[in-house]
Every structure is written in structure tokens, then in C-alpha cells.
C-alpha atoms as a PDB file:
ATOM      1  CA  UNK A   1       0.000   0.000   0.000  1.00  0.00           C
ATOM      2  CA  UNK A   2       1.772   3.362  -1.003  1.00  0.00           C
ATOM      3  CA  UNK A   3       1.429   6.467   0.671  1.00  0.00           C
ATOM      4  CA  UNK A   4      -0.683   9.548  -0.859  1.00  0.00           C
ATOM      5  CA  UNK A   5       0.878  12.821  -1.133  1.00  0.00           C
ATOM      6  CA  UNK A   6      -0.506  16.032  -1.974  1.00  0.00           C
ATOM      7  CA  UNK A   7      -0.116  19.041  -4.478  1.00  0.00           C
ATOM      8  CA  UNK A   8      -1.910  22.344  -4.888  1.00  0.00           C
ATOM      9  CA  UNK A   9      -1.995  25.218  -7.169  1.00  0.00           C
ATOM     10  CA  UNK A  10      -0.195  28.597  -5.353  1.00  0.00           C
ATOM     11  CA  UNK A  11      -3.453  30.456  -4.021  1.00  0.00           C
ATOM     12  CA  UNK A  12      -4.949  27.163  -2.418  1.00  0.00           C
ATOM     13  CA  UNK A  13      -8.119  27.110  -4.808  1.00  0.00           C
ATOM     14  CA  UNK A  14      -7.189  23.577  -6.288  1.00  0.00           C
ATOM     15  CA  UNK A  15      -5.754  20.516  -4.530  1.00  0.00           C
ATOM     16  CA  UNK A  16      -4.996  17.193  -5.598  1.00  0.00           C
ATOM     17  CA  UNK A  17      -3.876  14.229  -3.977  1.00  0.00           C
ATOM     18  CA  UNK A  18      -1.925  10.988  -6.269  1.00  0.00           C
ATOM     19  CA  UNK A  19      -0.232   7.859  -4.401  1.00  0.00           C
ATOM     20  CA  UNK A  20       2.979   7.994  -4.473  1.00  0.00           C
ATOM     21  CA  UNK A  21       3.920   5.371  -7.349  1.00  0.00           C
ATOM     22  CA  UNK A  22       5.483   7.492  -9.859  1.00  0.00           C
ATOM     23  CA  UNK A  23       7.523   5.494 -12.445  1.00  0.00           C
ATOM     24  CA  UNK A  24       9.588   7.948 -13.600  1.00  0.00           C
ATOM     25  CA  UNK A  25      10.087  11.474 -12.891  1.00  0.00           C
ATOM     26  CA  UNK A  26      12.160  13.951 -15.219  1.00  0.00           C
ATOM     27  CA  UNK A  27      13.613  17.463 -16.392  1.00  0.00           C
ATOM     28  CA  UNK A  28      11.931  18.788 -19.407  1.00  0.00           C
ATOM     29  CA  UNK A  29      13.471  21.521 -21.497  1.00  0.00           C
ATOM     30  CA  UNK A  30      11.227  21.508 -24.524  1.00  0.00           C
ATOM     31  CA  UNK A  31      10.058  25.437 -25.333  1.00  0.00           C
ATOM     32  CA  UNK A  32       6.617  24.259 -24.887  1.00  0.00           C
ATOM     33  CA  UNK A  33       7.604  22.977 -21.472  1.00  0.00           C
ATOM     34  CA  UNK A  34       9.355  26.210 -21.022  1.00  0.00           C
ATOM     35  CA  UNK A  35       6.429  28.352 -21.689  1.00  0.00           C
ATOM     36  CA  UNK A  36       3.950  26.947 -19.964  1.00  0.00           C
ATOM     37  CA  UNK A  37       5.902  27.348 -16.666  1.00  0.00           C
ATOM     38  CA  UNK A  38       7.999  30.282 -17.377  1.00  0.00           C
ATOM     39  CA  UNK A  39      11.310  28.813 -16.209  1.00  0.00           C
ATOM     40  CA  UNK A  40      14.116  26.954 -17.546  1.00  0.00           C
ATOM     41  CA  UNK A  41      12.623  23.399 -17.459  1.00  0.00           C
ATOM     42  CA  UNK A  42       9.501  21.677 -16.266  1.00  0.00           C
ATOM     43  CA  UNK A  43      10.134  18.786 -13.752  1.00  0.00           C
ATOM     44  CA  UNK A  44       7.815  16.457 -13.664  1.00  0.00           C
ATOM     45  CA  UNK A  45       6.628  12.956 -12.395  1.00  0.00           C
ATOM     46  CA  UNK A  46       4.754  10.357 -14.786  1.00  0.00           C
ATOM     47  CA  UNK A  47       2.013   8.379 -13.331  1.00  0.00           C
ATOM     48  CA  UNK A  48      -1.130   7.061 -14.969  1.00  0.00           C
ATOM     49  CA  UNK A  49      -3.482   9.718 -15.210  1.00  0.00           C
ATOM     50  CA  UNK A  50      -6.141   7.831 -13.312  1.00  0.00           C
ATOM     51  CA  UNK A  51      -4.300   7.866 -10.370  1.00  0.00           C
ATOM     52  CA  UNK A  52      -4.539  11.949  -9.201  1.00  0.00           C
ATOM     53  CA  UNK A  53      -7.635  12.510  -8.169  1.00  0.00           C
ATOM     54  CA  UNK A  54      -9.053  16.585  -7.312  1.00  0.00           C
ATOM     55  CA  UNK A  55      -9.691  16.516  -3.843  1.00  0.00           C
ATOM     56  CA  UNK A  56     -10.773  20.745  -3.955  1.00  0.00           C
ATOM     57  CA  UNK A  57     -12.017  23.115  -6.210  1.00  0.00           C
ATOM     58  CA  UNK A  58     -13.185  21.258  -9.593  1.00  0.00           C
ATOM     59  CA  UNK A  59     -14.857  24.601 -10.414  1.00  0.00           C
ATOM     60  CA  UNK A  60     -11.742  26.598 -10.041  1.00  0.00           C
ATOM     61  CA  UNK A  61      -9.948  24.588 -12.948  1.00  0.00           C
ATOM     62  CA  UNK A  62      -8.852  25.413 -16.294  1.00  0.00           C
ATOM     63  CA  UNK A  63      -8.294  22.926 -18.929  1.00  0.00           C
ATOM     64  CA  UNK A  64      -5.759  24.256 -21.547  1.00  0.00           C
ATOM     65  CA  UNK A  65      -5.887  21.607 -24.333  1.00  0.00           C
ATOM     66  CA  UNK A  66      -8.270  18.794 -25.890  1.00  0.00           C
ATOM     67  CA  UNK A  67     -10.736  17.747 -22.348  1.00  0.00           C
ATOM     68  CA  UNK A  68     -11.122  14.842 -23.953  1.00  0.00           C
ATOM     69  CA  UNK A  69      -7.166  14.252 -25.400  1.00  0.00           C
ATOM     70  CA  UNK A  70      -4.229  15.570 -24.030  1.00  0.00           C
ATOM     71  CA  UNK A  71      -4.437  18.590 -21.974  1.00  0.00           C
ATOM     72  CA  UNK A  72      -3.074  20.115 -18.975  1.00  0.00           C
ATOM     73  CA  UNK A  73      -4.681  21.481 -15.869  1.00  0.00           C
ATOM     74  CA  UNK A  74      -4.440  24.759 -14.284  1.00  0.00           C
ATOM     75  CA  UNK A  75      -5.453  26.648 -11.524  1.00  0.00           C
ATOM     76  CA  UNK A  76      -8.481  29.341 -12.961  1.00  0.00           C
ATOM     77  CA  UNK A  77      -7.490  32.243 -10.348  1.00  0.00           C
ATOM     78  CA  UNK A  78      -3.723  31.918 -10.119  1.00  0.00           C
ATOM     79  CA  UNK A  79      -3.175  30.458 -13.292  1.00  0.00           C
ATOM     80  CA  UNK A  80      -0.808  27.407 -11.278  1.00  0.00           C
ATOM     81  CA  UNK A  81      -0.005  24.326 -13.688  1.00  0.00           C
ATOM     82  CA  UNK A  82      -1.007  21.433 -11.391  1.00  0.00           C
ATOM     83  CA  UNK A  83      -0.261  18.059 -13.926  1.00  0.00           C
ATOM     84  CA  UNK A  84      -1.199  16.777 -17.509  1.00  0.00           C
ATOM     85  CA  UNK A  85      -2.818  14.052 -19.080  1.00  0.00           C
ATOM     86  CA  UNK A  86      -1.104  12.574 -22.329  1.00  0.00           C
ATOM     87  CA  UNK A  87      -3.705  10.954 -24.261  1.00  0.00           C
ATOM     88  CA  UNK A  88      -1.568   8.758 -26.072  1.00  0.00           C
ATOM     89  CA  UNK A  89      -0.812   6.516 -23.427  1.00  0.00           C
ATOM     90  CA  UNK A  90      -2.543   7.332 -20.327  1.00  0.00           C
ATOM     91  CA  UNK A  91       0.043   8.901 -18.220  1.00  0.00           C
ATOM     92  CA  UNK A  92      -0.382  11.501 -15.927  1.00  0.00           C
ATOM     93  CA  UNK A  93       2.730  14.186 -15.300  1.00  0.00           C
ATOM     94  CA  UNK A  94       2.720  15.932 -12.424  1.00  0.00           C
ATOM     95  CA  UNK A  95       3.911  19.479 -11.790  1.00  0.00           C
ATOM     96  CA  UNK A  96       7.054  18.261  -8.832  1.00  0.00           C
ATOM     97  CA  UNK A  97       6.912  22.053  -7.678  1.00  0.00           C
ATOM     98  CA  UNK A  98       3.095  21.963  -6.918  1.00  0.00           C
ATOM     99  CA  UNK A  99       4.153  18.695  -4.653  1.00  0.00           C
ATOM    100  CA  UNK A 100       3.169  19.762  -0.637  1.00  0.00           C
ATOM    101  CA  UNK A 101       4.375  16.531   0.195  1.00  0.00           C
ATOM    102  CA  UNK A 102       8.030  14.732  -1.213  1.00  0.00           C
ATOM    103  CA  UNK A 103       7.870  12.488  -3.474  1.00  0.00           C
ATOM    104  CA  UNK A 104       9.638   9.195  -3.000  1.00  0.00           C
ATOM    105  CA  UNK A 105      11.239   9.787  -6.478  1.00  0.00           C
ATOM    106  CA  UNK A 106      13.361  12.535  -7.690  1.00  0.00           C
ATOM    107  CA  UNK A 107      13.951  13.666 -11.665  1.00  0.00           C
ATOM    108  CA  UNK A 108      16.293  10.578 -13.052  1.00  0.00           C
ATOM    109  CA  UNK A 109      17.077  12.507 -16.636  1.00  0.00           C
ATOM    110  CA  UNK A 110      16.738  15.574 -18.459  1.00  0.00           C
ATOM    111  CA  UNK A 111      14.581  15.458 -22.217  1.00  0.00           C
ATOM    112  CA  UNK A 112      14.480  17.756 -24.972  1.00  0.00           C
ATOM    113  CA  UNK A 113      18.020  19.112 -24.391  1.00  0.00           C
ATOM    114  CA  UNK A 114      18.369  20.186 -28.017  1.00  0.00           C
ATOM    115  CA  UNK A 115      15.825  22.748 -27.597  1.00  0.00           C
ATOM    116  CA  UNK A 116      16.536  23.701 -23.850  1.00  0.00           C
ATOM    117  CA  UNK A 117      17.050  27.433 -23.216  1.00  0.00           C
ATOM    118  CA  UNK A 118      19.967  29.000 -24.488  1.00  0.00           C
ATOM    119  CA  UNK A 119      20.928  30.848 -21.158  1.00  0.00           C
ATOM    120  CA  UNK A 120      20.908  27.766 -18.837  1.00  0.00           C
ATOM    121  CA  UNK A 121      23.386  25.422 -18.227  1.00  0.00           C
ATOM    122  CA  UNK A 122      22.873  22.119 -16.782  1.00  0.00           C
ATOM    123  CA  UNK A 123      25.304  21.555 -14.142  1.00  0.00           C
ATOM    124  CA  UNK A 124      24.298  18.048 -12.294  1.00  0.00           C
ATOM    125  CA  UNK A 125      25.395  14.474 -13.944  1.00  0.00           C
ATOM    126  CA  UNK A 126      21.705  13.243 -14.482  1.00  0.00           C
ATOM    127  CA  UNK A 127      21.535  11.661 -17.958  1.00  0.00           C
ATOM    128  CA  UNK A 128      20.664  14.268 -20.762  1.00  0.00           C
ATOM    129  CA  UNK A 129      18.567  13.668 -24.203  1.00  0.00           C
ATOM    130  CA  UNK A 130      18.417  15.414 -27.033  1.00  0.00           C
ATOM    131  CA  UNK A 131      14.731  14.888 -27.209  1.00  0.00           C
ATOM    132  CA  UNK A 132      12.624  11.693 -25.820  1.00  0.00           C
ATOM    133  CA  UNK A 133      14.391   9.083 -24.060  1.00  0.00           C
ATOM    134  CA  UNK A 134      14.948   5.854 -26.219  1.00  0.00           C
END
């Protein structure tokens, strides 16, 4: 039986709770990855989407994307990215920085590194890829 942690959005409006059973957990540096948060890289943690389940505020969220595809999920009043669904294959990637509790896992790689911001330099010895891991 795993432990649930917790994760909310920076004003409190939307909270989320997923056990903690990530298989993987990552650096992105793709400029849509980029944009979305507004920093360097987006680390995440993949889980199937099924497992996060809102706990608060279902009408405070903000669906960027296809509701019924791939889309990501966002705080309506403070505009926090909270996870994504991929459609293709049913994961689930958590926002780590929206994470009240710590995770059991910490990022293992960095992706998209041919595209990552031209300004930051990676300076730990986690495996790096050009663009998805093979």
C-alpha cells in the first residue's frame, strides 16, 4: 500500500492528492515545457493519469488543451499548472513544484536538451537527451 501525497496550485483554490507510485520522474526543457511554466525546465513525475484525483475546487480549474485528449490542468485564479494528461498513453505528469508533500522519487534525466534554453546550463550528472528518451 503506497502512501498519498498532496499538491496544490499557489493560491490554495485547487488541490490534488496521487499515491505515491510514480515510475519515472524527469527534467523537461522543450520550449513548450518552457512556456507553460515560465522557467528553464519543467520537472515532472509520470504516473497514470487515473491515479490523481481533485480533492478541492473542480470549479476553479482550467483545462488548456483537448478535455477529452491531451491537456493540462491549471489553476483558474492563479493560473498554477497542477499536472497533464497525455492521451496517447494514459500517463499523468505531475507538476514536482506543486508537490506539498516529497515524493519518494526525484527527476532521473533531463529530455528535450536540443531545444533547452539557451541561457541555462545544466550543471548536475543526471543523464541528458536530445529529445525523448529511447
Amino acid at each position: 500500500m503506497s502512501t498519498s501525497i498532496s499538491g496544490s496550485c499557489l493560491c490554495g483554490a485547487v488541490r490534488y492528492s496521487v499515491p505515491d507510485e510514480f515510475h519515472a520522474a524527469f527534467n523537461c526543457h522543450c520550449s513548450l515545457c518552457r512556456r507553460a511554466t515560465g522557467a528553464a525546465f519543467k520537472p515532472m513525475a509520470a504516473i497514470r493519469f487515473d491515479k490523481i484525483t481533485l480533492t478541492h475546487g473542480q470549479a476553479d480549474v482550467l483545462i488548456y488543451g483537448d478535455r477529452d485528449g491531451t491537456h493540462d490542468v491549471h489553476c483558474r485564479h492563479c493560473g498554477s499548472f497542477l499536472y497533464s494528461h497525455i492521451a496517447a498513453n494514459g500517463n499523468g505528469h505531475v507538476a514536482m513544484g506543486t508537490l506539498i508533500d516529497t515524493p519518494s522519487i526525484k527527476p532521473q534525466f533531463h529530455m528535450f536538451v536540443g531545444s533547452k534554453a539557451p541561457w541555462h546550463e545544466i550543471t548536475d550528472d543526471l543523464p541528458q537527451f536530445e529529445g525523448l528518451p529511447v
